[in-house]
Protein backbone atom coordinates (compact mmCIF):
# COMPACT_ATOMS: atom_id res chain seq x y z
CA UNK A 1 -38.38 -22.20 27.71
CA UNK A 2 -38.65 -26.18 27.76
CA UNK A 3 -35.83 -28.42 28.04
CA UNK A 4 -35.36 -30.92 25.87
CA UNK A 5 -36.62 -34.65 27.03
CA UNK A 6 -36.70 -36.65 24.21
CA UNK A 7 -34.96 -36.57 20.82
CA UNK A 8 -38.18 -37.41 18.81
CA UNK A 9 -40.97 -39.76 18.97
CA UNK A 10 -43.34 -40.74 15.77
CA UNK A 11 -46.42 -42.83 16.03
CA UNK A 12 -47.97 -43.94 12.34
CA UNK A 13 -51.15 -45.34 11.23
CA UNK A 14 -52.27 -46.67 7.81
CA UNK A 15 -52.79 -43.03 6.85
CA UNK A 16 -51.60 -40.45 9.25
CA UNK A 17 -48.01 -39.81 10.61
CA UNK A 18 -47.53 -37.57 13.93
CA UNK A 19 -44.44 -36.40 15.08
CA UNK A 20 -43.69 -34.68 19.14
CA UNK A 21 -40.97 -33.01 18.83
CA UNK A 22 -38.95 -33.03 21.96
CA UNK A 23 -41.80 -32.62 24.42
CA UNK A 24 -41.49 -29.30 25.05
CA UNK A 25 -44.76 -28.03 25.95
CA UNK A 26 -45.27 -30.63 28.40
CA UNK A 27 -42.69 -29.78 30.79
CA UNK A 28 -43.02 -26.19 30.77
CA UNK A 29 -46.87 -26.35 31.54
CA UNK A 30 -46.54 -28.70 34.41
CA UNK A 31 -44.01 -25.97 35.74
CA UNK A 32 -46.26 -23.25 35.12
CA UNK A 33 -49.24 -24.72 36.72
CA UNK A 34 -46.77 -25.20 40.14
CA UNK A 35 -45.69 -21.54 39.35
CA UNK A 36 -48.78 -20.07 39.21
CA UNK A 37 -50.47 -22.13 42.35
CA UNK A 38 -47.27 -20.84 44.28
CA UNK A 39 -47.49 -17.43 42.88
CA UNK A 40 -51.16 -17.23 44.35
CA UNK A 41 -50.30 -18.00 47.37
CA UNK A 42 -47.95 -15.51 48.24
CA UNK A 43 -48.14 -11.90 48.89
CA UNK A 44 -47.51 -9.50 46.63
CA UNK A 45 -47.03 -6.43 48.10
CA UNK A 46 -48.86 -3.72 45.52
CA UNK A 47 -50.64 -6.55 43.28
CA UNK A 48 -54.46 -5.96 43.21
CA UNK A 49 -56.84 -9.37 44.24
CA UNK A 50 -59.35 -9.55 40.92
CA UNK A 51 -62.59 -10.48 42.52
CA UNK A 52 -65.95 -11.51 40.62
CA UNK A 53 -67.37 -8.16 40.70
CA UNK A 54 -64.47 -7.16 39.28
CA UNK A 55 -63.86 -9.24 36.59
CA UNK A 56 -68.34 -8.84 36.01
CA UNK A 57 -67.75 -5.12 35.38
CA UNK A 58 -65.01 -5.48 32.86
CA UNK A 59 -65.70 -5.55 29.49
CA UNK A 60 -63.63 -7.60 26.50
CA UNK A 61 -60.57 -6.09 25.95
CA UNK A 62 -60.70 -5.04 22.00
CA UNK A 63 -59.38 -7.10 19.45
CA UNK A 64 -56.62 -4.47 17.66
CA UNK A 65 -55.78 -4.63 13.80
CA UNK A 66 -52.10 -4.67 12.91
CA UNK A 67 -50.57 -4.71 9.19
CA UNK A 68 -47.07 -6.64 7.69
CA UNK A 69 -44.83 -4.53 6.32
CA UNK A 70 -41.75 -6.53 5.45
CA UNK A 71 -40.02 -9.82 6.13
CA UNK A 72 -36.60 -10.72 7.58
CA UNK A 73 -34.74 -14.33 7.62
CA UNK A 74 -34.08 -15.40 11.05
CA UNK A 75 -32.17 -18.25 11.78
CA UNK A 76 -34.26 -21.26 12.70
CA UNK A 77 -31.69 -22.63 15.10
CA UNK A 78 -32.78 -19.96 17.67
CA UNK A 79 -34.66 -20.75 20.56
CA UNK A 80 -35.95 -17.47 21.11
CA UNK A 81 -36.56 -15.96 24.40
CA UNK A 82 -35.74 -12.21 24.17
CA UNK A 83 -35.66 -9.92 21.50
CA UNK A 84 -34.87 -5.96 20.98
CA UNK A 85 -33.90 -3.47 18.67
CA UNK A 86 -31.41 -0.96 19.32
CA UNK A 87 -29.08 1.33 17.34
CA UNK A 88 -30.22 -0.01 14.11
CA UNK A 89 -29.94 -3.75 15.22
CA UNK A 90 -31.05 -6.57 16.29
CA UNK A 91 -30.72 -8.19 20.11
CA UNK A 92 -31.88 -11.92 20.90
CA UNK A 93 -31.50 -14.32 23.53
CA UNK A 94 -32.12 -17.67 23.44
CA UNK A 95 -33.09 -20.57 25.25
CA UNK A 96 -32.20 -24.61 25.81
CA UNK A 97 -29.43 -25.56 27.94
CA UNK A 98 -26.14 -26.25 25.58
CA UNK A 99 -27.99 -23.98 23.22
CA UNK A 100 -28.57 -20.78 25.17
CA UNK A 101 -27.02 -17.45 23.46
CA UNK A 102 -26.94 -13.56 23.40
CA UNK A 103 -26.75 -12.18 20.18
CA UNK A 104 -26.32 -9.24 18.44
CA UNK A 105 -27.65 -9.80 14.66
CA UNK A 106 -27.97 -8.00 11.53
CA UNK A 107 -31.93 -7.85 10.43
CA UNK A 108 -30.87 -7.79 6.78
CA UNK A 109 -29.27 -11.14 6.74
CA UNK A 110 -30.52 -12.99 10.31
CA UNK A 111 -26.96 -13.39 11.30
CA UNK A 112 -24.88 -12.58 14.32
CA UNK A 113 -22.47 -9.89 14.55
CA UNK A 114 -21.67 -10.44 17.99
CA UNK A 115 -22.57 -13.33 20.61
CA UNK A 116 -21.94 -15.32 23.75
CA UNK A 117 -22.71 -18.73 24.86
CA UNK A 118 -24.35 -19.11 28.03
CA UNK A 119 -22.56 -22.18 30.47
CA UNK A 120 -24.64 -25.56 29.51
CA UNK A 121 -26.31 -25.27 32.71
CA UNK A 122 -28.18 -22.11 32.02
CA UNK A 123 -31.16 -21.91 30.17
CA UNK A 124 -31.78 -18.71 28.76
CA UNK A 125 -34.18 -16.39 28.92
CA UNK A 126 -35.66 -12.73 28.25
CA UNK A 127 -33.33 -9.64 27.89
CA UNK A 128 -33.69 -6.08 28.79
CA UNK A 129 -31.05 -3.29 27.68
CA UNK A 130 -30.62 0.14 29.95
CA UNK A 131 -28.41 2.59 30.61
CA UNK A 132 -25.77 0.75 28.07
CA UNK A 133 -26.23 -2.99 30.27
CA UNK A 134 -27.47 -5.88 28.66
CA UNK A 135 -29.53 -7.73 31.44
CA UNK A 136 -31.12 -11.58 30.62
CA UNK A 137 -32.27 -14.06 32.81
CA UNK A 138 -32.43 -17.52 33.37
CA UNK A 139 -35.34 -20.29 33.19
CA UNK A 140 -35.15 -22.04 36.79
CA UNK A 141 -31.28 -21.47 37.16
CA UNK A 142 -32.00 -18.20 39.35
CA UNK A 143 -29.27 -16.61 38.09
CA UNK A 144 -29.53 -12.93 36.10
CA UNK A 145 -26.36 -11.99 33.89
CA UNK A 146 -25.69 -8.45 33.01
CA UNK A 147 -23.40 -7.76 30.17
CA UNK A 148 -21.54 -4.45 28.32
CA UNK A 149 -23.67 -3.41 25.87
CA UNK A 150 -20.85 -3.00 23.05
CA UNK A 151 -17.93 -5.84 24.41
CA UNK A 152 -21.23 -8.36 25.66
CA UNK A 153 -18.34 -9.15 28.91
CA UNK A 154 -19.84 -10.09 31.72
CA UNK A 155 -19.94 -7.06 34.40
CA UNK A 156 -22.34 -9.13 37.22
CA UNK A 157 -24.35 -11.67 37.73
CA UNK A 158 -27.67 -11.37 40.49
CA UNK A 159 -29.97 -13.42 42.13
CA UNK A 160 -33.67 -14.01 40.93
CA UNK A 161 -36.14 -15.79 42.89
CA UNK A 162 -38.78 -16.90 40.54
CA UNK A 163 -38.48 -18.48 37.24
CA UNK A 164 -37.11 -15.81 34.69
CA UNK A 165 -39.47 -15.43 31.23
CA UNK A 166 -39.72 -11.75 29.61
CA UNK A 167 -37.82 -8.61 30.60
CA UNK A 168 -38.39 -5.01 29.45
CA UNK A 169 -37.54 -1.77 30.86
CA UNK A 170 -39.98 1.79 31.67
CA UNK A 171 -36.62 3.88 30.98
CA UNK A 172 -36.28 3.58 34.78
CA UNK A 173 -36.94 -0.09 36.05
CA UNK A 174 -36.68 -3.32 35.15
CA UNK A 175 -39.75 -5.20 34.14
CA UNK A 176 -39.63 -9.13 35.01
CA UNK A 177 -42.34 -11.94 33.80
CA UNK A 178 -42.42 -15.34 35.89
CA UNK A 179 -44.82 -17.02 33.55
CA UNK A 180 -47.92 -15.91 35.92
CA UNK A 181 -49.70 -13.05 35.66
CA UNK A 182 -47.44 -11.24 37.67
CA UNK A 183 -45.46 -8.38 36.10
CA UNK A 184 -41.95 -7.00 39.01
CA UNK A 185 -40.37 -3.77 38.82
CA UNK A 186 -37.34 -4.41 39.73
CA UNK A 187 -34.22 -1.51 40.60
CA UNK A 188 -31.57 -2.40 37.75
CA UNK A 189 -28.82 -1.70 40.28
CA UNK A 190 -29.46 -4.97 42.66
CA UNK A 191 -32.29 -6.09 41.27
CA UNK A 192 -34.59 -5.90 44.04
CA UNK A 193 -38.08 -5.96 43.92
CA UNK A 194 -39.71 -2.29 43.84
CA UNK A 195 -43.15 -3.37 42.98
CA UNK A 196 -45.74 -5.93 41.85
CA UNK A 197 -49.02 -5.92 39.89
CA UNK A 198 -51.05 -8.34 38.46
CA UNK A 199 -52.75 -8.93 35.02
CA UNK A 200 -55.78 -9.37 34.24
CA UNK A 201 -58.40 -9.28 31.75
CA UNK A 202 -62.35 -9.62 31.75
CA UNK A 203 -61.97 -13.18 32.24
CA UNK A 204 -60.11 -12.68 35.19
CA UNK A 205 -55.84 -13.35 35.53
CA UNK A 206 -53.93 -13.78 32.88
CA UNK A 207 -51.13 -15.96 32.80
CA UNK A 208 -48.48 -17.19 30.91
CA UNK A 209 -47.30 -13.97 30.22
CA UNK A 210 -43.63 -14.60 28.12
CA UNK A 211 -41.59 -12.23 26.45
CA UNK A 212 -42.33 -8.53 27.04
CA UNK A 213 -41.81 -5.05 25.13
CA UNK A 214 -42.82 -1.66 26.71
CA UNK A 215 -43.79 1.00 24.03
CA UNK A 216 -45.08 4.56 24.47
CA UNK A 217 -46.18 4.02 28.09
CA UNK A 218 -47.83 0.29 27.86
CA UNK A 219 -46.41 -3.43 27.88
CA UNK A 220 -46.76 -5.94 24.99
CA UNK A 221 -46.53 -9.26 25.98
CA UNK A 222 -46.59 -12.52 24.17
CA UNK A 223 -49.05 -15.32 26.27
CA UNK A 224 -47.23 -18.22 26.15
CA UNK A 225 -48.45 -21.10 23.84
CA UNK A 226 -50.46 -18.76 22.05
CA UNK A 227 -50.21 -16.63 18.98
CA UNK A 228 -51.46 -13.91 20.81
CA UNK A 229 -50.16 -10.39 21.87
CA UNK A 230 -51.77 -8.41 24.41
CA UNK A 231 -51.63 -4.58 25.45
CA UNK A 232 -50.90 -3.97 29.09
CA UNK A 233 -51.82 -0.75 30.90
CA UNK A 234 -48.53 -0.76 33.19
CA UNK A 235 -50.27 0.99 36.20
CA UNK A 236 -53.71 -1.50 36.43
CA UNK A 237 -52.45 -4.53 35.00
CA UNK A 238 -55.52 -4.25 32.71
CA UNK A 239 -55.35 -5.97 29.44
CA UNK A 240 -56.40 -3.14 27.09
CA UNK A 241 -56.15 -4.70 23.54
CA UNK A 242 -55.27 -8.13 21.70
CA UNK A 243 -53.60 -9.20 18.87
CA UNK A 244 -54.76 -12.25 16.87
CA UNK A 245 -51.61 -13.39 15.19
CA UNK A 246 -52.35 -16.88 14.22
CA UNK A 247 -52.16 -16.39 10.47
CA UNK A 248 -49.17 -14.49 10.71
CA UNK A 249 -46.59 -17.33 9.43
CA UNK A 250 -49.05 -18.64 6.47
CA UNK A 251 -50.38 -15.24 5.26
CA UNK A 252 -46.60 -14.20 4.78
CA UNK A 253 -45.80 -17.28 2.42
CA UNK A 254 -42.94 -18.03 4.50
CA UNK A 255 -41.81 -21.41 3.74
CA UNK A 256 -41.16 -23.72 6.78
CA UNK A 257 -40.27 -26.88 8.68
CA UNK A 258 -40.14 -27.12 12.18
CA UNK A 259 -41.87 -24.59 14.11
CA UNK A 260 -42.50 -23.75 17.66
CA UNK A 261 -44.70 -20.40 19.51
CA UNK A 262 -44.59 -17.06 18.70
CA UNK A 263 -42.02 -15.37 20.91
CA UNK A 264 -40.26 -12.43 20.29
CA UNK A 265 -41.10 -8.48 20.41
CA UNK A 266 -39.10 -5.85 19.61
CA UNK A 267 -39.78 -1.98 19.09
CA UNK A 268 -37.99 0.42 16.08
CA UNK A 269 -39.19 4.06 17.93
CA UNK A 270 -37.65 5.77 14.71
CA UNK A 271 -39.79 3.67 12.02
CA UNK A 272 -42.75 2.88 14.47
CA UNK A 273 -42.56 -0.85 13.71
CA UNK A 274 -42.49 -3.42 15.57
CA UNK A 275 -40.51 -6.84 15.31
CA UNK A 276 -42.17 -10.08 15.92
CA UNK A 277 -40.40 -13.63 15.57
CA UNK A 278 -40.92 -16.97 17.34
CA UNK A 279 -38.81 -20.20 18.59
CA UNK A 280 -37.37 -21.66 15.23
CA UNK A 281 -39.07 -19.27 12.87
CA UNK A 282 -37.57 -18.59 10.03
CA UNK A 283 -38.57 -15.17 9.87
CA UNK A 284 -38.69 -11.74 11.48
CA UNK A 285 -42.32 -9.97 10.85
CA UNK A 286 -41.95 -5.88 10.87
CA UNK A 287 -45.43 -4.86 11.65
CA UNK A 288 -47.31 -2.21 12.12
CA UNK A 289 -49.84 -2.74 15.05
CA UNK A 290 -52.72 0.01 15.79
């Protein structure tokens, strides 16, 4: 979700080299921290206020065990913002401006079948398919393309007032992260706002909520900059479980170079798997999470 600023800058001492790799990070949090300040401040109709009673009476939501069951090669050149899995394969959309894609890949071999370039001005973001529509939105562009599912044409574009992050679907609405902890249903038709709530955990709201999968009536959501995955109880907002996937890359033995955040959830009903990927990885993880 972070434009690129600068090609690459190293700094070396006698014994240590450090490379930042195109500053990424630091643009995106100075855009979330002005998201989320203006996100508090306005009223969402439907979105409980988490007060310190509240937040006092809720207890740690449970660290949840999950288990690899295979890996995939995914192509480190993607950016990626969106993932999902339908009729036997695999949906991404990815992010930079120049760089931003829909895809339509084969798991087996991490290689697209079918895609589309986004204009250079758009960066990319999360995807959602329903009722045979392949929605995905943009960063800051405010702009939300909608797409056949099997030609990937362009049927409509719509109007999005926040920043676009993840996008899933309840079989009904449209589910839209802004990088707060603000979750919109939104009616797939015009994509007007039905509802808003907010998330939250013990600790209070949680933010930086990126790309989003709903399974068997509750949300998984990546939190930005993390390797973490939490469960979402769609009604409350209320985290109800975590996933720790730090180790994920280095317990696998996947060999790699440059790598960026975890980002990328996708759902197999028929095998009960999930698929889990990240900016630049060069792997897809099928897990099985508890």
């Amino acid at each position: 979700m972070l434009q690129y600023v600068y090609d690459q800058v190293s700094i070396s001492t006698s014994s240590l080299s450090y490379t930042f790799v195109h500053m990424k990070h630091f643009i995106k949090a100075t855009s979330l921290a002005l998201t989320v300040f203006i996100m508090s401040c306005n009223d969402n109709p439907g979105q409980k206020t988490t007060t310190t009673e509240d937040i006092n009476s809720v207890a740690p939501p449970p660290t949840l065990q999950y288990n690899v069951v295979k890996v995939y090669p995914h192509d480190t050149t993607s950016f990626t913002e969106g993932l999902v899995w339908l009729n036997n394969a695999l949906y991404e959309g990815t992010g930079n401006k120049g760089e931003s894609k829909l895809m339509k890949t084969d798991i087996n071999t991490g290689k697209a079948s079918q895609e589309v370039s986004l204009d250079k001005q758009y960066f990319g973001e999360g995807i959602a398919i329903l009722n045979n529509k392949i929605y995905q939105l943009t960063w800051q562009e405010h702009k939300v393309f909608v797409y056949d599912l099997n030609t990937f044409k362009k049927l409509q574009e719509f109007e999005w007032p926040y920043d676009g992050w993840g996008m899933t679907h309840n079989g009904k609405d449209l589910i839209v992260g802004t990088g707060s902890n603000s979750l919109y249903y939104v009616d797939p038709n015009n994509f007007k706002i039905l509802k808003t709530i907010g998330v939250s955990d013990n600790n209070g709201p949680v933010s930086n909520i990126n790309e989003l999968e709903y399974v068997n009536g509750f949300i998984y959501a990546n939190i930005y900059q993390t390797r973490y995955i939490v469960k979402i109880n769609p009604e409350t907002g209320a985290v109800v479980g975590k996933y720790d996937m730090e180790n994920i890359l280095d317990s696998s033995g996947v060999k790699y170079g440059e790598i960026d955040v975890l980002n990328g959830i996708a759902y197999d009903s028929a095998k009960n798997s999930f698929y889990l990927t990240g900016k630049y990885w060069p792997a897809v993880f099928e897990v099985k999470m508890n």
